[in-house]
Protein backbone atom coordinates (compact mmCIF):
# COMPACT_ATOMS: atom_id res chain seq x y z
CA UNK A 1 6.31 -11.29 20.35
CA UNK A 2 5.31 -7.63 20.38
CA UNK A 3 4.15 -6.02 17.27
CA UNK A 4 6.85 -3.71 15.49
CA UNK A 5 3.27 -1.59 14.66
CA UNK A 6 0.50 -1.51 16.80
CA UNK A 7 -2.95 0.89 16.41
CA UNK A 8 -5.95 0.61 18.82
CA UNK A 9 -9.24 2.28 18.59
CA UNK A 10 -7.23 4.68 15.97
CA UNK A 11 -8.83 7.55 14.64
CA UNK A 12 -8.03 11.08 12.85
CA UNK A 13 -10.58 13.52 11.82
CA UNK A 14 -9.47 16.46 9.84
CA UNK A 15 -10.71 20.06 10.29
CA UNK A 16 -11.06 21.19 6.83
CA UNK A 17 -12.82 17.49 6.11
CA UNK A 18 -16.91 17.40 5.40
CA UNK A 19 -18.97 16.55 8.60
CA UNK A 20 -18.99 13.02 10.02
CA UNK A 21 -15.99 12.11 7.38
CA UNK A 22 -13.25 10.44 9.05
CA UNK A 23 -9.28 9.92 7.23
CA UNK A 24 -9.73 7.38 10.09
CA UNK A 25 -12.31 5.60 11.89
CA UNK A 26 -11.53 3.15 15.18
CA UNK A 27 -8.55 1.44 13.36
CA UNK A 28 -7.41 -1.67 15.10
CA UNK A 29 -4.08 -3.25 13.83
CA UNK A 30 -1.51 -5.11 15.00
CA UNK A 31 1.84 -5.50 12.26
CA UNK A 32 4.47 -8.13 12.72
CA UNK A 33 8.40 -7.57 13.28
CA UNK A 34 10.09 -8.71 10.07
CA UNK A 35 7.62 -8.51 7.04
CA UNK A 36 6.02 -6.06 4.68
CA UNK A 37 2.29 -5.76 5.66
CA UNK A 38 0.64 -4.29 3.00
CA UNK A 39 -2.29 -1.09 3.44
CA UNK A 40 -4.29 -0.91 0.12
CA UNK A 41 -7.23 1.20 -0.91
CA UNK A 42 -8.06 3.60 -2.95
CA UNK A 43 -6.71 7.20 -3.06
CA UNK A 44 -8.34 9.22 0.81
CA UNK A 45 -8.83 5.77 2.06
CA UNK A 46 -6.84 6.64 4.81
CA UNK A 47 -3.44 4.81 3.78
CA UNK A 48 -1.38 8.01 4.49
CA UNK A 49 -3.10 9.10 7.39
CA UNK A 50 -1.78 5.49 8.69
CA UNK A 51 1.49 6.17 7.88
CA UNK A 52 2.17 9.82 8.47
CA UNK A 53 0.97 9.12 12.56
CA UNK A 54 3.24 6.19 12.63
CA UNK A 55 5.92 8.04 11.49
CA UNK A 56 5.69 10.97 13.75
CA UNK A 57 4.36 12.88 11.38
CA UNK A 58 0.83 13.69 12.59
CA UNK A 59 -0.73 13.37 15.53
CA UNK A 60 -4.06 10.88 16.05
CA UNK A 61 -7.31 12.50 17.05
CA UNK A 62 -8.03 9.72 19.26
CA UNK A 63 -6.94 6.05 19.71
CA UNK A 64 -3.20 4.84 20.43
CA UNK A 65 -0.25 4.03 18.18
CA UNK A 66 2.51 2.12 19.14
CA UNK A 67 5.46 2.36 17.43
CA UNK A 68 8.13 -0.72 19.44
CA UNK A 69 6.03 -0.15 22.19
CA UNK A 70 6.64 3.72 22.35
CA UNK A 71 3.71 5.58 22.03
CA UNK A 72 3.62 8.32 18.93
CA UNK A 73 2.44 11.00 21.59
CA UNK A 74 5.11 11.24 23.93
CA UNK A 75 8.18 9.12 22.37
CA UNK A 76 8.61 11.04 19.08
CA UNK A 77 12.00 11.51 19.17
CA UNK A 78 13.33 7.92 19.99
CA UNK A 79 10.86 6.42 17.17
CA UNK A 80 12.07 8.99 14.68
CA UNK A 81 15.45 6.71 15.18
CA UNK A 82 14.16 3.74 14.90
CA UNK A 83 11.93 4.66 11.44
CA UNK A 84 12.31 5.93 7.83
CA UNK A 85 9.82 7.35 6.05
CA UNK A 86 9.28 8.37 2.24
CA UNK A 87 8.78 12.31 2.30
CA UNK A 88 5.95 14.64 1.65
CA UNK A 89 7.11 16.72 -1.16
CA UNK A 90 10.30 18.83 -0.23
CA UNK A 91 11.04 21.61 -2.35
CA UNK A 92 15.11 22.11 -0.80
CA UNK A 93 15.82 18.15 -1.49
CA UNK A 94 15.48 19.07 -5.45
CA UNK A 95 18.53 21.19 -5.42
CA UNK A 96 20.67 18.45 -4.47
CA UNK A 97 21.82 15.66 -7.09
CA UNK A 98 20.70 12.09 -6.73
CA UNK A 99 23.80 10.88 -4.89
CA UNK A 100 23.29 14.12 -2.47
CA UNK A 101 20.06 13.96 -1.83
CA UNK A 102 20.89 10.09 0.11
CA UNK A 103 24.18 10.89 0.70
CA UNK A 104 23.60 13.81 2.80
CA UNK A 105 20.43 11.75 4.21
CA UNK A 106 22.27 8.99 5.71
CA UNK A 107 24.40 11.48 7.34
CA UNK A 108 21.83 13.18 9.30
CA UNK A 109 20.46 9.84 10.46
CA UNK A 110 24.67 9.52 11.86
CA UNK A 111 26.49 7.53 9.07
CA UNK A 112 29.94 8.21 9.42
CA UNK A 113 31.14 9.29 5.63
CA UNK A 114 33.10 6.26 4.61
CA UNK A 115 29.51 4.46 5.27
CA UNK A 116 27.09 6.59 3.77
CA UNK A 117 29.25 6.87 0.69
CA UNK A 118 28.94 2.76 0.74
CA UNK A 119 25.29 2.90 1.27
CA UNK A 120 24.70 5.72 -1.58
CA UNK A 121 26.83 3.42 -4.26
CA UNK A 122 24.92 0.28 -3.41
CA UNK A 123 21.42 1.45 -3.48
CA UNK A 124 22.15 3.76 -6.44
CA UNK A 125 23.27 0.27 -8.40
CA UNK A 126 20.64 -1.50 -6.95
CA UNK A 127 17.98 0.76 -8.24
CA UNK A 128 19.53 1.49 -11.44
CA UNK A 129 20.16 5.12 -10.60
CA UNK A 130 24.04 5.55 -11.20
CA UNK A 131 23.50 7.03 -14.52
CA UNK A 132 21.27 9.65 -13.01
CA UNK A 133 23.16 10.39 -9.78
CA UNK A 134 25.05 13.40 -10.84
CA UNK A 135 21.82 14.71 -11.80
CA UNK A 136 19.52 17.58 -10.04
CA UNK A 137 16.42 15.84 -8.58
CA UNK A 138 14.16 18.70 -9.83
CA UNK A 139 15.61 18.04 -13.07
CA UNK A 140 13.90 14.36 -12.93
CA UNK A 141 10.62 13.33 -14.22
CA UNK A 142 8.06 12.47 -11.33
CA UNK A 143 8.69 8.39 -11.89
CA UNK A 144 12.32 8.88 -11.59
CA UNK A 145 12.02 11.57 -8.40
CA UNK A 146 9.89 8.90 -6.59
CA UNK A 147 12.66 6.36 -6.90
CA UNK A 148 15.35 8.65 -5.44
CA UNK A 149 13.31 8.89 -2.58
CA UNK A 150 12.18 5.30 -2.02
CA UNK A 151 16.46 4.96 -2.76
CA UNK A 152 17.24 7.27 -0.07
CA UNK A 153 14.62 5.47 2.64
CA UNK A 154 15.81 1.94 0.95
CA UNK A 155 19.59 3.22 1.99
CA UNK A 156 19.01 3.38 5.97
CA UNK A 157 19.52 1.33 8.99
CA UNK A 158 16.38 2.36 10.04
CA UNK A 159 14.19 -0.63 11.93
CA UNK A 160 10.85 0.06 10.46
CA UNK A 161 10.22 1.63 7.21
CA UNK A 162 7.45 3.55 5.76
CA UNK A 163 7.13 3.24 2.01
CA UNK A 164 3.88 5.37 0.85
CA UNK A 165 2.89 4.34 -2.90
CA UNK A 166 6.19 3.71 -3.45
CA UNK A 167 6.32 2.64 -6.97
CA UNK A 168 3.62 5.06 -8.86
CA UNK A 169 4.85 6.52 -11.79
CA UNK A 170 7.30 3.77 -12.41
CA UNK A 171 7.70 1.72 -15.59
CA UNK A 172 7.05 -2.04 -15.31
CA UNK A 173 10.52 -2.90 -15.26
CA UNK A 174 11.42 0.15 -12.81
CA UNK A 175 8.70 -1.27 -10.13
CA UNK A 176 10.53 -4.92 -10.27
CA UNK A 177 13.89 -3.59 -9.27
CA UNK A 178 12.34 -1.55 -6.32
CA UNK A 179 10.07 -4.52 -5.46
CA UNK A 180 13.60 -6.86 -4.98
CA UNK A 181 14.92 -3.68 -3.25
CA UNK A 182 12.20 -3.99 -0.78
CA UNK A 183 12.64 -7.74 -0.53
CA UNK A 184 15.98 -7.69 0.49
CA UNK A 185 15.13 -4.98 3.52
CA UNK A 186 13.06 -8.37 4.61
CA UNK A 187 15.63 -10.43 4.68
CA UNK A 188 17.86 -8.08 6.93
CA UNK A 189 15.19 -8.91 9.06
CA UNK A 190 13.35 -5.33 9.06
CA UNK A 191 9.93 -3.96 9.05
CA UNK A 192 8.03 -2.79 5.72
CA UNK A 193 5.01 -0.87 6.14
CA UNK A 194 3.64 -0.37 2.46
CA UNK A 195 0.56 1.51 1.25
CA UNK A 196 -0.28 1.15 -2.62
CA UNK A 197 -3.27 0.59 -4.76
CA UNK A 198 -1.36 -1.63 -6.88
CA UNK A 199 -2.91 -4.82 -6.10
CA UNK A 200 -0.57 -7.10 -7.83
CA UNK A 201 2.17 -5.43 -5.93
CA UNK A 202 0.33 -5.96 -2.59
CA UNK A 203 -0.15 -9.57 -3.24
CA UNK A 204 3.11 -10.49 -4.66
CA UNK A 205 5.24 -8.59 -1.67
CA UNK A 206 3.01 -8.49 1.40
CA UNK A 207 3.21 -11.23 3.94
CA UNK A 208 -0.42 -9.85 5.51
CA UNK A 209 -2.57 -6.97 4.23
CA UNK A 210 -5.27 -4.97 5.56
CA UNK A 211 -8.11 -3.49 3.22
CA UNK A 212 -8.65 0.03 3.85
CA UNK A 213 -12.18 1.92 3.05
CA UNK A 214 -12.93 5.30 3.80
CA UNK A 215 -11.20 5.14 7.25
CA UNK A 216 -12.32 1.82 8.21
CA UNK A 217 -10.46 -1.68 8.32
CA UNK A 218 -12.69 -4.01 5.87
CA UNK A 219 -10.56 -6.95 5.76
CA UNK A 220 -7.12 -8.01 7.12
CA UNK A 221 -5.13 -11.30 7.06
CA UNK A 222 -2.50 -13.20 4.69
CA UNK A 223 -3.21 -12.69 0.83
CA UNK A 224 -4.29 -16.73 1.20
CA UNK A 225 -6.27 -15.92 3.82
CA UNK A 226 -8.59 -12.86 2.25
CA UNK A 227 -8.76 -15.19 -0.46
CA UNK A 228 -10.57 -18.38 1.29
CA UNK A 229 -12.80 -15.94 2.93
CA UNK A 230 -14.52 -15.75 -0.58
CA UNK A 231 -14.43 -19.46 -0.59
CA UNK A 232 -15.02 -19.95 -4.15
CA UNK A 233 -12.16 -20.39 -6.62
CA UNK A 234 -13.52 -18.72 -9.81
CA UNK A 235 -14.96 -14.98 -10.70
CA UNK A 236 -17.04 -14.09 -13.58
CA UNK A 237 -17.95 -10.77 -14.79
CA UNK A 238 -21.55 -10.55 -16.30
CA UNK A 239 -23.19 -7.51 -18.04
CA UNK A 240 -26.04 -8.53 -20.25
CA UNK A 241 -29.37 -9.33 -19.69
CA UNK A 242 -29.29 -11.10 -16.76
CA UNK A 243 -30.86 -10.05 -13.60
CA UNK A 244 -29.38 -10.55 -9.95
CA UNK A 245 -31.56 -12.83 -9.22
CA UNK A 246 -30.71 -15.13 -12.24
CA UNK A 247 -27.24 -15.46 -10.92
CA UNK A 248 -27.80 -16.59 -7.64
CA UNK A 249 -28.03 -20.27 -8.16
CA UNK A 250 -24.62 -20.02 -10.08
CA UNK A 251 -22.98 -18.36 -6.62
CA UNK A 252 -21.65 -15.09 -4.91
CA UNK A 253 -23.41 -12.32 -6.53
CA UNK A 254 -22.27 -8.65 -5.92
CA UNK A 255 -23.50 -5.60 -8.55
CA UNK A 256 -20.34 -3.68 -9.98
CA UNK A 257 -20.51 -0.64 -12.15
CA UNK A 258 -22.43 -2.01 -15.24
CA UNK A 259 -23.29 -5.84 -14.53
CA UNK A 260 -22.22 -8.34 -11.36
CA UNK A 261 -19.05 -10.15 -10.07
CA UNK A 262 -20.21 -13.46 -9.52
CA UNK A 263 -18.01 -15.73 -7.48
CA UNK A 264 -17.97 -19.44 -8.30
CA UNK A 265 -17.34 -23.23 -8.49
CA UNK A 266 -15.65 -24.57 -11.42
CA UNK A 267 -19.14 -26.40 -12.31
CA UNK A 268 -21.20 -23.56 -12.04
CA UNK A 269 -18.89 -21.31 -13.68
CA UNK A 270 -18.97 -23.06 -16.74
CA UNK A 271 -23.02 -23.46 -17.03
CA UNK A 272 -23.25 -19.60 -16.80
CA UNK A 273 -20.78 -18.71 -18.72
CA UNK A 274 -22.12 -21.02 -21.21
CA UNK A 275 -25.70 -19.48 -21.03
CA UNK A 276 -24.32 -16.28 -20.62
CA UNK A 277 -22.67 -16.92 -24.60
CA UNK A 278 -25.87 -18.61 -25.23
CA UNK A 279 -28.13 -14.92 -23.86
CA UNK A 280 -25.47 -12.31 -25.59
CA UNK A 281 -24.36 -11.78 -22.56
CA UNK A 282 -20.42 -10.52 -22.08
CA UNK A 283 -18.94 -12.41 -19.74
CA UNK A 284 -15.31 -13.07 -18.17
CA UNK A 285 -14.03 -15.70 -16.60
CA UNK A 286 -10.67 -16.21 -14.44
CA UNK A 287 -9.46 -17.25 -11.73
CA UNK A 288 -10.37 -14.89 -8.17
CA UNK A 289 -7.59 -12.54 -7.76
CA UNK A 290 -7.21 -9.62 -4.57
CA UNK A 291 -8.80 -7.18 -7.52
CA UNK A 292 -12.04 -9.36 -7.44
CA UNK A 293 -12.14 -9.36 -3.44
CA UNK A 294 -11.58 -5.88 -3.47
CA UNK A 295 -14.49 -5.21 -6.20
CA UNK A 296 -16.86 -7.53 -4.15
CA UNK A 297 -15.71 -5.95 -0.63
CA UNK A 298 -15.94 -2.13 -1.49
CA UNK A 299 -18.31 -2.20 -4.57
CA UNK A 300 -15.59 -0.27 -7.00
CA UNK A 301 -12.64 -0.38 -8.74
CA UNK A 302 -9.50 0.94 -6.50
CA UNK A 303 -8.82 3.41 -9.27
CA UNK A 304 -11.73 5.43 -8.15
CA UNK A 305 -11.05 8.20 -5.31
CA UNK A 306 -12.76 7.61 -2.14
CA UNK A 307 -14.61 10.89 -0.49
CA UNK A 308 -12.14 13.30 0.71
CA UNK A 309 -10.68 12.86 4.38
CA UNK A 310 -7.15 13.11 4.23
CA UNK A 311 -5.31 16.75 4.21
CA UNK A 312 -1.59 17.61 4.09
């Protein structure tokens, strides 16, 4: 079956960006009909970039994007049909009231009234909105602005869907509801692209996820899949007196800011965190999670910024 998403030899250099920086680099991905495939990295790894040329948005610097099979150059206007994309800020949408601001969305993208009224209602209760839909969207906090737009993109027919970071600024309880929102696009059977740096919300929704770093693909495959390729079930975190070369025997060693990540056996897990109590070392043990993968892949925690590459 053809990809709903396809990107060969992709890349998009920006002119305002340093020399030899790329947003991104000779990006090769292929995304299935019918899933959420997740994009995660941290903030200018390119995530946007991504999803701004699949949606029309932008165009590559080099490389091809397939969006069905059209190509983003040349079939802009039948993709823009097909796809639904969470907006770049847009200064006119906050004059309109929640219920307008989808309302009036789903009738652009041809909803006859009776329908876009039904659409509004049911995403508006499904995202817990109807007390707020009278409201002005400027009028919202940022949290509560992002979910009126991932409601309004939620609320289409369209085929593929673009959701950019989709829950940051939401409350624990806010991100669940929009996670089940995005759940249930899955089981009409449509496409989810979603970028986020919330790993727990990559794992947990994303049948397949590619690993972003400053433009380049560093890993892809099922959640199950990036995890076997560390092959070892357990993670520790040392900082103490140990040097790198201590750890070795124990496993996977990589250096993190201020100690190691040590990847690990249940056996050997044990023995150094039991000399690690033993040496005053601090040490953490759990099992390996898509955080630890990330931290031994890219060398950093996802919160940090990667070097600038992507502009508006």
């Amino acid at each position: 079956m053809e990809p709903a998403l396809r990107a060969v030899h992709l890349s998009k250099r920006y002119p305002r960006a340093p020399p030899g920086v790329a947003a991104l680099d000779d990006v090769s991905l292929d995304i299935p009909m019918g899933k959420i495939y997740g994009l995660i990295g941290r903030n200018g790894a390119g995530k946007t970039t991504f999803v701004r040329i699949g949606a029309t948005q932008l165009l590559p610097s080099s490389g091809e994007f397939r969006v069905f099979g059209l190509d983003v150059r040349t079939d802009t206007q039948s993709i823009r049909r097909r796809v639904a994309a969470i907006p770049q800020e847009s200064r006119p949408l906050y004059f309109l009231s929640v219920f307008e601001l989808i309302y009036y969305y789903l009738k652009l993208r041809g909803h006859d009234r009776l329908e876009a009224r039904r659409r509004t209602n049911d995403v508006l209760a499904e995202l817990s909105l109807e007390p707020l839909k009278d409201q002005l969207v400027n009028r919202l906090s940022g949290g509560m602005r992002r979910r009126a737009m991932v409601a309004m993109v939620l609320a289409s027919d369209a085929e593929i869907l673009f959701l950019d970071e989709p829950t940051t600024g939401l409350d624990p309880l806010a991100r669940r509801e929009v996670w089940e929102a995005i759940l249930r696009t899955v089981r009409e059977k449509r496409t989810v692209l979603l970028t986020t740096h919330y790993l727990d919300e990559a794992e947990a929704l994303s049948a397949r996820l590619a690993l972003l770093e400053e433009g380049h693909v560093r890993l892809e495959g099922t959640p199950e899949e990036i995890r076997e390729r560390v092959g070892l079930p357990y993670r520790l975190t040392v900082q103490g007196p140990f040097q790198e070369e201590d750890l070795h025997p124990f496993g996977k060693v990589s250096r993190i800011e201020g100690g190691f990540l040590v990847f690990a056996r249940e056996k050997e897990a044990r023995e150094l965190a039991r000399q690690g109590l033993e040496r005053g070392a601090r040490i953490s043990l759990a099992p390996v999670r898509l955080e630890d993968i990330f931290l031994q892949v890219v060398g950093r925690s996802i919160e940090e910024d990667a070097p600038l590459a992507e502009a508006a």
